[in-house]
PDB file of N, CA and C in Angstrom:
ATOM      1  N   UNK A   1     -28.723  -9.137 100.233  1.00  0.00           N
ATOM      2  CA  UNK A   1     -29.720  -8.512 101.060  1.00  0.00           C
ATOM      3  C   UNK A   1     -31.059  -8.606 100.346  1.00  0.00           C
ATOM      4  N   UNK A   2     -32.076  -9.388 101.054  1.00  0.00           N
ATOM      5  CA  UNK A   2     -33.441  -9.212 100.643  1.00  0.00           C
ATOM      6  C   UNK A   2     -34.277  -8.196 101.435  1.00  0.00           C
ATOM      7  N   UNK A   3     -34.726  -7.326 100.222  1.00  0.00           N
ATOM      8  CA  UNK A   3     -35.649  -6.155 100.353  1.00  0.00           C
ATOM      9  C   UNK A   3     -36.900  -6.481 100.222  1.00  0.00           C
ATOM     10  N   UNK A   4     -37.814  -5.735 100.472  1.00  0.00           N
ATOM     11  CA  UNK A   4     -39.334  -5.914 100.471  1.00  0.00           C
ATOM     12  C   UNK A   4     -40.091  -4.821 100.793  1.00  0.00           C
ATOM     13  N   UNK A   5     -40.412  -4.558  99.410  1.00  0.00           N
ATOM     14  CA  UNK A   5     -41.423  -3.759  99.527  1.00  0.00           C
ATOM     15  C   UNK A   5     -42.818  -3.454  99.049  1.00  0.00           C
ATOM     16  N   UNK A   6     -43.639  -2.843 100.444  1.00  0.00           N
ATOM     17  CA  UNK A   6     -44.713  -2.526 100.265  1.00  0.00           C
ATOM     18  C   UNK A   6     -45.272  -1.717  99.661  1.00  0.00           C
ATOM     19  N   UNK A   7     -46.329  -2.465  98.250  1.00  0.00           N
ATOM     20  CA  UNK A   7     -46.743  -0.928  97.610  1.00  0.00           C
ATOM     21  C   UNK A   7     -48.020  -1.183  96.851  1.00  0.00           C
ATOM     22  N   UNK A   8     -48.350  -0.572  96.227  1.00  0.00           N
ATOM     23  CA  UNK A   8     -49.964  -0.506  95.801  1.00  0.00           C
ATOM     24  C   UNK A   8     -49.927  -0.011  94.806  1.00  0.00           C
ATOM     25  N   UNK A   9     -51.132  -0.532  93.284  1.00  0.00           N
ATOM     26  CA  UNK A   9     -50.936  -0.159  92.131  1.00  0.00           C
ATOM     27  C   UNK A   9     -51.401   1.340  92.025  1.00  0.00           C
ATOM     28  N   UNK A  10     -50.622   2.398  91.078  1.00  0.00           N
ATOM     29  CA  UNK A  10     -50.891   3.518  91.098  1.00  0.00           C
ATOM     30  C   UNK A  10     -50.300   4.732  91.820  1.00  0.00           C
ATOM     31  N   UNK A  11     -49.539   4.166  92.984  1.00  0.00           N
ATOM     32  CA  UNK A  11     -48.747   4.615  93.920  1.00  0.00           C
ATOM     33  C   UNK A  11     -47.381   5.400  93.211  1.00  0.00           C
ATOM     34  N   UNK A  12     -47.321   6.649  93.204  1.00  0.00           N
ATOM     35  CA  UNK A  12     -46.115   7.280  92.410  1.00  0.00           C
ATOM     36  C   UNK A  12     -45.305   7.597  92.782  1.00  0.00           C
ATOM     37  N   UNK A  13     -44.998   7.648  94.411  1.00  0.00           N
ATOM     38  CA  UNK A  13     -44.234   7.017  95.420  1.00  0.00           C
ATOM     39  C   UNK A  13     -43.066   6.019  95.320  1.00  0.00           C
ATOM     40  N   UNK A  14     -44.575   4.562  95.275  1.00  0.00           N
ATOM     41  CA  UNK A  14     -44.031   3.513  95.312  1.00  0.00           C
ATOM     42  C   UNK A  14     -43.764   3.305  94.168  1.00  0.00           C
ATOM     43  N   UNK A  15     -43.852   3.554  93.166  1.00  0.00           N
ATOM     44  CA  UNK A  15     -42.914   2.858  91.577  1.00  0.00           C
ATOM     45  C   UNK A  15     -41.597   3.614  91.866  1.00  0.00           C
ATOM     46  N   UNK A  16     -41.705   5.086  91.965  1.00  0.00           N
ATOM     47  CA  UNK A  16     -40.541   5.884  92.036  1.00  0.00           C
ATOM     48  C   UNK A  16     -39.102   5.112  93.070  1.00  0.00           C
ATOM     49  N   UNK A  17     -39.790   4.599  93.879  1.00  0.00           N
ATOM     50  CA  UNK A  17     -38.557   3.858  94.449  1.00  0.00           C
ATOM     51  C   UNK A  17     -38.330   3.036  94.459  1.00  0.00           C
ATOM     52  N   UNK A  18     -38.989   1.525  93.711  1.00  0.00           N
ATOM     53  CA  UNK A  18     -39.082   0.302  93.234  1.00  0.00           C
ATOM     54  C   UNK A  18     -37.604   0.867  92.051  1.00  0.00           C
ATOM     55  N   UNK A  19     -38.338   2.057  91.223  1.00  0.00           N
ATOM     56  CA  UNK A  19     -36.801   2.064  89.745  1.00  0.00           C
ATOM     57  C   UNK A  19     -35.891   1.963  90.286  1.00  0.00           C
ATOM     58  N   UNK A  20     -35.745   3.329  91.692  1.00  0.00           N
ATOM     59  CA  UNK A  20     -34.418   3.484  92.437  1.00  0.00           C
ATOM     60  C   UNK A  20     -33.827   1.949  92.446  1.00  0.00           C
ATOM     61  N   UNK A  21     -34.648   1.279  93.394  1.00  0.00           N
ATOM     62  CA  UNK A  21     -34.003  -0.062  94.238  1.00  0.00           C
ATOM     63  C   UNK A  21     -33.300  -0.951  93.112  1.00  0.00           C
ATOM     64  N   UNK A  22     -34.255  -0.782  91.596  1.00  0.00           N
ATOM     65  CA  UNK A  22     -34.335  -1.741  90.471  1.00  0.00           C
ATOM     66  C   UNK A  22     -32.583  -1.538  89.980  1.00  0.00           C
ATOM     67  N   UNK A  23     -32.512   0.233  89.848  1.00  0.00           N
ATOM     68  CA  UNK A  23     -31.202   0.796  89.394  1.00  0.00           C
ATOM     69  C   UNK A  23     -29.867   0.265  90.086  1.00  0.00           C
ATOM     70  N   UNK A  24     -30.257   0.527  91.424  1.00  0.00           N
ATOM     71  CA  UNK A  24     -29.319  -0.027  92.537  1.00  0.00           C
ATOM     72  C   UNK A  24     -28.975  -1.359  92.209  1.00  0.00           C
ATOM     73  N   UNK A  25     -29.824  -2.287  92.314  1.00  0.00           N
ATOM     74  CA  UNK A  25     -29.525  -4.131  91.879  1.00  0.00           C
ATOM     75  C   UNK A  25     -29.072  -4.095  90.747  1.00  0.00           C
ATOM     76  N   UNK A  26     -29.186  -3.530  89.359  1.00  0.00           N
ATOM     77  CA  UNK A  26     -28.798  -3.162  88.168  1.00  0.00           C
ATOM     78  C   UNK A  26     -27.217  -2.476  87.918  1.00  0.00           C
ATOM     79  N   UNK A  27     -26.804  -1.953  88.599  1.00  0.00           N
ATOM     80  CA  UNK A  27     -25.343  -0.943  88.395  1.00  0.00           C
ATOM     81  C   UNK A  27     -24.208  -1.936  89.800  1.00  0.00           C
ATOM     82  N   UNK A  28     -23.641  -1.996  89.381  1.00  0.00           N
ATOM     83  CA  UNK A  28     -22.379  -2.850  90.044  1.00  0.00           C
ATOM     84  C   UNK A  28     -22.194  -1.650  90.939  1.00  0.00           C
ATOM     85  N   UNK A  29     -21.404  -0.426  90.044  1.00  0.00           N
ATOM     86  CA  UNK A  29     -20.576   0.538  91.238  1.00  0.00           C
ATOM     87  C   UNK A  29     -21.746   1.079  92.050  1.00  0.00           C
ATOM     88  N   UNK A  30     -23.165   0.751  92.155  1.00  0.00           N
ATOM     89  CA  UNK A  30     -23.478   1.432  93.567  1.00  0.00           C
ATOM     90  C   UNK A  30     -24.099   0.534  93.908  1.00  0.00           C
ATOM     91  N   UNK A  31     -23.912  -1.011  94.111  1.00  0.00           N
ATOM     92  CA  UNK A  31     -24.307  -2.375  94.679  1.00  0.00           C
ATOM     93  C   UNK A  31     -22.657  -2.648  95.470  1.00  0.00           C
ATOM     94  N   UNK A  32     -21.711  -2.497  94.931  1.00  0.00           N
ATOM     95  CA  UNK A  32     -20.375  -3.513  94.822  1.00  0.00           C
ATOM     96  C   UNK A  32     -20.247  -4.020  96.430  1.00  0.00           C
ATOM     97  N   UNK A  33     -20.967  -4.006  97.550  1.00  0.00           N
ATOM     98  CA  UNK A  33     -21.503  -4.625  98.539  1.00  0.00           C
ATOM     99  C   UNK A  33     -22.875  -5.146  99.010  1.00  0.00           C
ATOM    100  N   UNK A  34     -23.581  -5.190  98.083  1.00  0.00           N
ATOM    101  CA  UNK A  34     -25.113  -5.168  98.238  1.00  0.00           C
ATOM    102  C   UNK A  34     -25.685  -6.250  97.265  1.00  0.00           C
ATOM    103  N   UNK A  35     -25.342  -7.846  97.608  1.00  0.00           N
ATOM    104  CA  UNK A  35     -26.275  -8.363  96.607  1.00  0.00           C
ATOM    105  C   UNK A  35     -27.708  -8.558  96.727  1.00  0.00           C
ATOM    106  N   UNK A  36     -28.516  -7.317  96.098  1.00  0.00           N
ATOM    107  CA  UNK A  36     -29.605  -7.003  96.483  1.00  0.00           C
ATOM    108  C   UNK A  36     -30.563  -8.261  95.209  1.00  0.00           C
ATOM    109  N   UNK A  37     -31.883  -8.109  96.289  1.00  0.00           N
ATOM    110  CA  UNK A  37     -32.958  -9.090  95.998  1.00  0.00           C
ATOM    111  C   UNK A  37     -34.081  -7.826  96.177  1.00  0.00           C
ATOM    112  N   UNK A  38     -35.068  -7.829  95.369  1.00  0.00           N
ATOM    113  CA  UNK A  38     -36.400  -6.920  95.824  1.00  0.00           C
ATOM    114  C   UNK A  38     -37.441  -7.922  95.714  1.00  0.00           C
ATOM    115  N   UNK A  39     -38.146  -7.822  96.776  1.00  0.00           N
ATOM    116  CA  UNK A  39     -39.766  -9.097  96.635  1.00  0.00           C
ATOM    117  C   UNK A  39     -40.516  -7.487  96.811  1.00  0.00           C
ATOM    118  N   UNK A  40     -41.241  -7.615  96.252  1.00  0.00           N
ATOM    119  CA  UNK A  40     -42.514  -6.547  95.544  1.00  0.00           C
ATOM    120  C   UNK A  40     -44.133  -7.349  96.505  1.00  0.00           C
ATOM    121  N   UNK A  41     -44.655  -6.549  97.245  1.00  0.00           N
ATOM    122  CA  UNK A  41     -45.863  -6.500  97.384  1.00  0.00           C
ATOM    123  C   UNK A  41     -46.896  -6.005  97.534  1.00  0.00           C
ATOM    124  N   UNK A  42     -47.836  -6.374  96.838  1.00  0.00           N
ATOM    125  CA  UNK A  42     -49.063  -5.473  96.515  1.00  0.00           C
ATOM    126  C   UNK A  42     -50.140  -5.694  97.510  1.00  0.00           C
ATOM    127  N   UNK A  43     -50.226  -4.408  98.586  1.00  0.00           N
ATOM    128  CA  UNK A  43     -50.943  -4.513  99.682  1.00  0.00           C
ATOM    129  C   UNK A  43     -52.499  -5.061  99.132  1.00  0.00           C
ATOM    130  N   UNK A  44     -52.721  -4.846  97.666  1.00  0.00           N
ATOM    131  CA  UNK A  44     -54.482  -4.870  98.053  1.00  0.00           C
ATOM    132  C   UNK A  44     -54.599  -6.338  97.722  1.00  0.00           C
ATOM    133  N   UNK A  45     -53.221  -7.325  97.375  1.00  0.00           N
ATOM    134  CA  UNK A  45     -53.703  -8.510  97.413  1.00  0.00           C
ATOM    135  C   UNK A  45     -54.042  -9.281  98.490  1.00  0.00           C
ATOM    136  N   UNK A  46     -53.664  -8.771  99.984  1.00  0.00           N
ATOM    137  CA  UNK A  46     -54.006  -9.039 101.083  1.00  0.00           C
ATOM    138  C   UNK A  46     -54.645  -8.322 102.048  1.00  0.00           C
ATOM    139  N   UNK A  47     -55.908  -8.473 102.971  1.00  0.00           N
ATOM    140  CA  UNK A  47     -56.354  -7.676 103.548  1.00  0.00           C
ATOM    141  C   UNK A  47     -55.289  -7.168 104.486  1.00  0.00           C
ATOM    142  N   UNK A  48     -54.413  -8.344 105.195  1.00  0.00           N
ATOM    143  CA  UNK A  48     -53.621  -7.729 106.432  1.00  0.00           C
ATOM    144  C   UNK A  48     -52.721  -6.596 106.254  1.00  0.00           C
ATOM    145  N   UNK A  49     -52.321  -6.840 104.938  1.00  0.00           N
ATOM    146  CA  UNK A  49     -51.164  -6.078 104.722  1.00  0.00           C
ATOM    147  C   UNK A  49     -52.043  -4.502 104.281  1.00  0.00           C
ATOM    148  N   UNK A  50     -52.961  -4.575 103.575  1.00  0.00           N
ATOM    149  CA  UNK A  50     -53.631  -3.650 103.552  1.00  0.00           C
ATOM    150  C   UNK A  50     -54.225  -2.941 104.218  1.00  0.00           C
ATOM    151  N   UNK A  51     -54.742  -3.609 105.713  1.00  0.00           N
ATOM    152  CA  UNK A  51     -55.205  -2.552 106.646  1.00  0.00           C
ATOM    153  C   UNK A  51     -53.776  -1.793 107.386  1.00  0.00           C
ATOM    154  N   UNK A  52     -52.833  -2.363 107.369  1.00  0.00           N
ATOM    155  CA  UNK A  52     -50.970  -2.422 107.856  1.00  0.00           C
ATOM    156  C   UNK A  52     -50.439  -1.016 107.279  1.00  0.00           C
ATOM    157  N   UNK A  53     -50.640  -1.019 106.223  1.00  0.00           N
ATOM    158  CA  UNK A  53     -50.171  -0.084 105.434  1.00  0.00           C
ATOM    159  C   UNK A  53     -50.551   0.670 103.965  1.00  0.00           C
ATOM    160  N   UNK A  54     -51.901   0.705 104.046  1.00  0.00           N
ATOM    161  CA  UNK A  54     -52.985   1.640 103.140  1.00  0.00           C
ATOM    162  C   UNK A  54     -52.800   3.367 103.168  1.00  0.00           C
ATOM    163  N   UNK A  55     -52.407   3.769 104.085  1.00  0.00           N
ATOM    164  CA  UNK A  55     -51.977   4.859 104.581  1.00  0.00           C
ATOM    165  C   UNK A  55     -50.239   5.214 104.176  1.00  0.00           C
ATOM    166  N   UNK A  56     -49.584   4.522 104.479  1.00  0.00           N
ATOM    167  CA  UNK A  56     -47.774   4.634 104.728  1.00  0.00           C
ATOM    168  C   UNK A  56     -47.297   3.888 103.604  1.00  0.00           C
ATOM    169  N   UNK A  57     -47.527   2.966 102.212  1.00  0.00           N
ATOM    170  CA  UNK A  57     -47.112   2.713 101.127  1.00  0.00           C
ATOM    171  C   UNK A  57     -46.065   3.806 100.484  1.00  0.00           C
ATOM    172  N   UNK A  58     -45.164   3.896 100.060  1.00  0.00           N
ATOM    173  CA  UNK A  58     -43.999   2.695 100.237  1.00  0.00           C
ATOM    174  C   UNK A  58     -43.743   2.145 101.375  1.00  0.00           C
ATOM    175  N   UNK A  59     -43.622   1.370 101.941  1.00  0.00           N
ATOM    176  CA  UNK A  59     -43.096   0.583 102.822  1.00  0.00           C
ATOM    177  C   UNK A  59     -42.023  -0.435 102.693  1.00  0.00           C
ATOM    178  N   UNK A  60     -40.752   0.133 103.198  1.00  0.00           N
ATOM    179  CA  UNK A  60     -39.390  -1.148 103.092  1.00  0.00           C
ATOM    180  C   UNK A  60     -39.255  -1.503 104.123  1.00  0.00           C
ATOM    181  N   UNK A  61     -38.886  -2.814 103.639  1.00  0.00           N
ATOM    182  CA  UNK A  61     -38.257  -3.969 104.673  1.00  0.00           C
ATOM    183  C   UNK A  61     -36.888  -4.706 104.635  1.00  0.00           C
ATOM    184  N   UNK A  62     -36.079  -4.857 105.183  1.00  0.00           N
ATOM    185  CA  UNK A  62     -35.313  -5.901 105.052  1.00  0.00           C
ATOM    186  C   UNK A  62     -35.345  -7.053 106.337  1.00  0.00           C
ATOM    187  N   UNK A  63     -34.946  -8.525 105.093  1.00  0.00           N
ATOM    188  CA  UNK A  63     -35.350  -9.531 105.397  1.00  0.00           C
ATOM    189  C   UNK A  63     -33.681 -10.088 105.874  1.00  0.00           C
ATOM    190  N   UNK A  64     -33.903 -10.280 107.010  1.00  0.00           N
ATOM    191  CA  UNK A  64     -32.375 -11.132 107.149  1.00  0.00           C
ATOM    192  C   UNK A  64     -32.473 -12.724 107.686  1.00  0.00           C
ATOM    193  N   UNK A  65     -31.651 -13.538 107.531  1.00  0.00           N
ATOM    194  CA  UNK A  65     -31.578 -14.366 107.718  1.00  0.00           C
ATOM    195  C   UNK A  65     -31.658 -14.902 108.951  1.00  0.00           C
ATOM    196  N   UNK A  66     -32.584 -15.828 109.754  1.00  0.00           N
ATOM    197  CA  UNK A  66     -31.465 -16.422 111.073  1.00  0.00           C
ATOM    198  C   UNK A  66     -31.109 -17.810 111.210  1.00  0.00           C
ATOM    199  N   UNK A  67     -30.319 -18.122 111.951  1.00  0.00           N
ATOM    200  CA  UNK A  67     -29.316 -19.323 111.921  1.00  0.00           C
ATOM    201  C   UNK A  67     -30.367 -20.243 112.429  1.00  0.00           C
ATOM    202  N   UNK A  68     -31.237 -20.122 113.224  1.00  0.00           N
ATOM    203  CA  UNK A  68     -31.876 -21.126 113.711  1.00  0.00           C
ATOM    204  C   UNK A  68     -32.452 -21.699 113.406  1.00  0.00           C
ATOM    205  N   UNK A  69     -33.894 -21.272 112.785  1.00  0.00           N
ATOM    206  CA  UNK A  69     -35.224 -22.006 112.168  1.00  0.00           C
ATOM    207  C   UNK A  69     -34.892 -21.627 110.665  1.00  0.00           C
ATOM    208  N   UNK A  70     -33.845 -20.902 109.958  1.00  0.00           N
ATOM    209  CA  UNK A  70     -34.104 -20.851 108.612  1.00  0.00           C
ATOM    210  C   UNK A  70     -35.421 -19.679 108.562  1.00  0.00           C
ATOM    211  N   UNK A  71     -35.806 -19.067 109.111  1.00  0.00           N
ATOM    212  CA  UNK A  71     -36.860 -18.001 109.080  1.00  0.00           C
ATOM    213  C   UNK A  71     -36.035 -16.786 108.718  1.00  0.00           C
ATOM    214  N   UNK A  72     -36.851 -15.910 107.906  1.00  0.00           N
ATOM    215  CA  UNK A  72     -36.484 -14.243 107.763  1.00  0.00           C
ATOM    216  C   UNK A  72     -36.756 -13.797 108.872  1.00  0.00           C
ATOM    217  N   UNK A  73     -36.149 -12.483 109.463  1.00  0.00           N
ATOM    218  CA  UNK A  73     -36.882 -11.446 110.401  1.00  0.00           C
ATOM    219  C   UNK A  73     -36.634 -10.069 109.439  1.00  0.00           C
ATOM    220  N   UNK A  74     -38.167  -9.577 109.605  1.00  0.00           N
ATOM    221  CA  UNK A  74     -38.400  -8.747 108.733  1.00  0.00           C
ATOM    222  C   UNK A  74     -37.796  -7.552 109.709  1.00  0.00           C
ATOM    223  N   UNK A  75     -37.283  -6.672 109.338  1.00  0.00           N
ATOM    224  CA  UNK A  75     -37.233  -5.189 110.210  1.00  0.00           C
ATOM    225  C   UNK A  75     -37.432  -3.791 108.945  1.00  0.00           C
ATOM    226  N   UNK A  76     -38.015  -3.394 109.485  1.00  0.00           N
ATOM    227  CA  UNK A  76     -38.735  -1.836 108.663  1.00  0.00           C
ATOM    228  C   UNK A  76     -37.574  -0.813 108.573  1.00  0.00           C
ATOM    229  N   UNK A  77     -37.388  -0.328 107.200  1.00  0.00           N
ATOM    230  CA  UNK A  77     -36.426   0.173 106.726  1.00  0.00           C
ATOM    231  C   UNK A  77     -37.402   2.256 106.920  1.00  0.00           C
ATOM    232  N   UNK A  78     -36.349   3.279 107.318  1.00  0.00           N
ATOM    233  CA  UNK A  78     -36.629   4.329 107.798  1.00  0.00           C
ATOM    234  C   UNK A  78     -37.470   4.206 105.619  1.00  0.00           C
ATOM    235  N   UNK A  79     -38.372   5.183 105.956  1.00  0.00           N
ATOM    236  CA  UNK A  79     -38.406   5.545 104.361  1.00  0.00           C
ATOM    237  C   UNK A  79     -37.870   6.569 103.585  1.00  0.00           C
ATOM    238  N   UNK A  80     -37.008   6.561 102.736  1.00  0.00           N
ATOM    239  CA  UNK A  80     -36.660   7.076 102.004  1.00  0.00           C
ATOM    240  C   UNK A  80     -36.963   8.401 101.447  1.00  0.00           C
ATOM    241  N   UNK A  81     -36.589   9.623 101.140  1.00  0.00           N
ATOM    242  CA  UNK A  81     -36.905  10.605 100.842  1.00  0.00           C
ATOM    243  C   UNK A  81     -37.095  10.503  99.254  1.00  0.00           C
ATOM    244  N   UNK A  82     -38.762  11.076  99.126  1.00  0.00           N
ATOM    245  CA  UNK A  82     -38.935  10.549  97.292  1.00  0.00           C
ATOM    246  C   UNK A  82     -37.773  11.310  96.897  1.00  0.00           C
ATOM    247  N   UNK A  83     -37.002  12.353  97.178  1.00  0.00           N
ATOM    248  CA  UNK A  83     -36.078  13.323  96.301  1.00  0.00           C
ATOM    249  C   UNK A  83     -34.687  12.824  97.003  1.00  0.00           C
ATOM    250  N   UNK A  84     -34.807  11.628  97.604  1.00  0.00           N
ATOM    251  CA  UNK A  84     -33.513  10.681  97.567  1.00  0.00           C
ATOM    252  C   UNK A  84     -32.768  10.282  96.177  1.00  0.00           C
ATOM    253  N   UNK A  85     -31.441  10.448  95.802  1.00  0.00           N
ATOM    254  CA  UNK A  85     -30.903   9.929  94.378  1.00  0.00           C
ATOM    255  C   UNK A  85     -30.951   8.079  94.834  1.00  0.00           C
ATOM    256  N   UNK A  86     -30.612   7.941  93.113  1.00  0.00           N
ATOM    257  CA  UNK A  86     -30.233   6.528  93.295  1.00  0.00           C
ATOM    258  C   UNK A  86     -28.817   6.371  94.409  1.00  0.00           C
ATOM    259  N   UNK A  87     -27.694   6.740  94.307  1.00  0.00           N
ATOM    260  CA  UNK A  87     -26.702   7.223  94.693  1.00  0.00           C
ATOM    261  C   UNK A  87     -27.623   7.316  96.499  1.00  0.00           C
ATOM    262  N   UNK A  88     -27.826   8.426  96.983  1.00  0.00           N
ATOM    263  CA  UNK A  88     -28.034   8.615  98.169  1.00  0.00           C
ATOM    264  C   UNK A  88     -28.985   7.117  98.695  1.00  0.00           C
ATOM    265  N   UNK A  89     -30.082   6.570  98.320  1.00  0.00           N
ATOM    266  CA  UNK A  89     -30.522   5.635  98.884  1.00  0.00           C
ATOM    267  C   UNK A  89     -29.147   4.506  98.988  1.00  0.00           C
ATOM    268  N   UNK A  90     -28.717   4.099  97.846  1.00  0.00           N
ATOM    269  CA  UNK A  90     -27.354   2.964  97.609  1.00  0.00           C
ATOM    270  C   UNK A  90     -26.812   3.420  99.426  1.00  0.00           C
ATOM    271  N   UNK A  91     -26.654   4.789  99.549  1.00  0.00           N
ATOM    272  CA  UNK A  91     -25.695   5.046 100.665  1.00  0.00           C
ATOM    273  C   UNK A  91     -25.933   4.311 102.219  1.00  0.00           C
ATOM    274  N   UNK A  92     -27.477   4.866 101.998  1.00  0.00           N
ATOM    275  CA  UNK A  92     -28.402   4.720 102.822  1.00  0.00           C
ATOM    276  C   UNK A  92     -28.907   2.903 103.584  1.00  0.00           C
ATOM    277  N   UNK A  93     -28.639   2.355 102.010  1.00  0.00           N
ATOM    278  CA  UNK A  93     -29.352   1.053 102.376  1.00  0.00           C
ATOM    279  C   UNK A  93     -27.429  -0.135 102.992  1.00  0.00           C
ATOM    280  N   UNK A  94     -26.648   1.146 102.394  1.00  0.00           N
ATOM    281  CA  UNK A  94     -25.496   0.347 103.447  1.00  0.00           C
ATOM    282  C   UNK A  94     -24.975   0.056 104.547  1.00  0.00           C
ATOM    283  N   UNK A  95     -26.305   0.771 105.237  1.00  0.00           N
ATOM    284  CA  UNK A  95     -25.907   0.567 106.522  1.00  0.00           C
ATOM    285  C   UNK A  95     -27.198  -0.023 106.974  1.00  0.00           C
ATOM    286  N   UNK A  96     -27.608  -1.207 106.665  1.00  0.00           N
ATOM    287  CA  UNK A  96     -28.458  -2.134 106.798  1.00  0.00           C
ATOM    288  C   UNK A  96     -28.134  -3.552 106.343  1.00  0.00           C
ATOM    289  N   UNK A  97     -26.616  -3.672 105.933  1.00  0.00           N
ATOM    290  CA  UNK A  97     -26.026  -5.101 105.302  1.00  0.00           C
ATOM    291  C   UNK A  97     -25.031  -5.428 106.880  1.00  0.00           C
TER     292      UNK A  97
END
């Protein structure tokens, strides 16, 4: 599963759940269905993404595959509660594989 998320330097938010996601890809027993990928992006390197989500950073995505053109389709992941555990997000992001 490729993840993606939106975030901005300084954001204590967004690091806080970058570790989570980092921990998650890192520990087998709360991946052992999830071969997770994180692509990291930094809204202020783009204006679009920055007028998109300057306001709502963190922002997740998952990227899935389709059979046809070889293209991702991105779909927006609910956001996470910052006082989500590693454990509770793992739970959370399993029902998005």
């Amino acid at each position: 599963m490729k993840l993606i998320l939106y975030s901005k330097p300084g954001c204590h938010l967004c690091e806080g759940l970058q570790e989570k996601l980092e921990q998650i890809a890192a520990t087998p027993d709360l991946n052992s269905d999830i071969n997770l990928e994180i692509e990291l992006r930094d809204i202020t390197t783009r204006d679009d993404w920055y007028q998109a989500y300057q306001y709502e950073v963190p922002v997740l995505f998952v990227a899935q595959d389709t059979e046809n053109n070889g293209n991702a389709i991105e779909r927006m992941i609910s956001r996470p509660s910052p006082r989500a555990t590693v454990k509770q997000l793992a739970q959370m992001l399993q029902k998005y594989i």
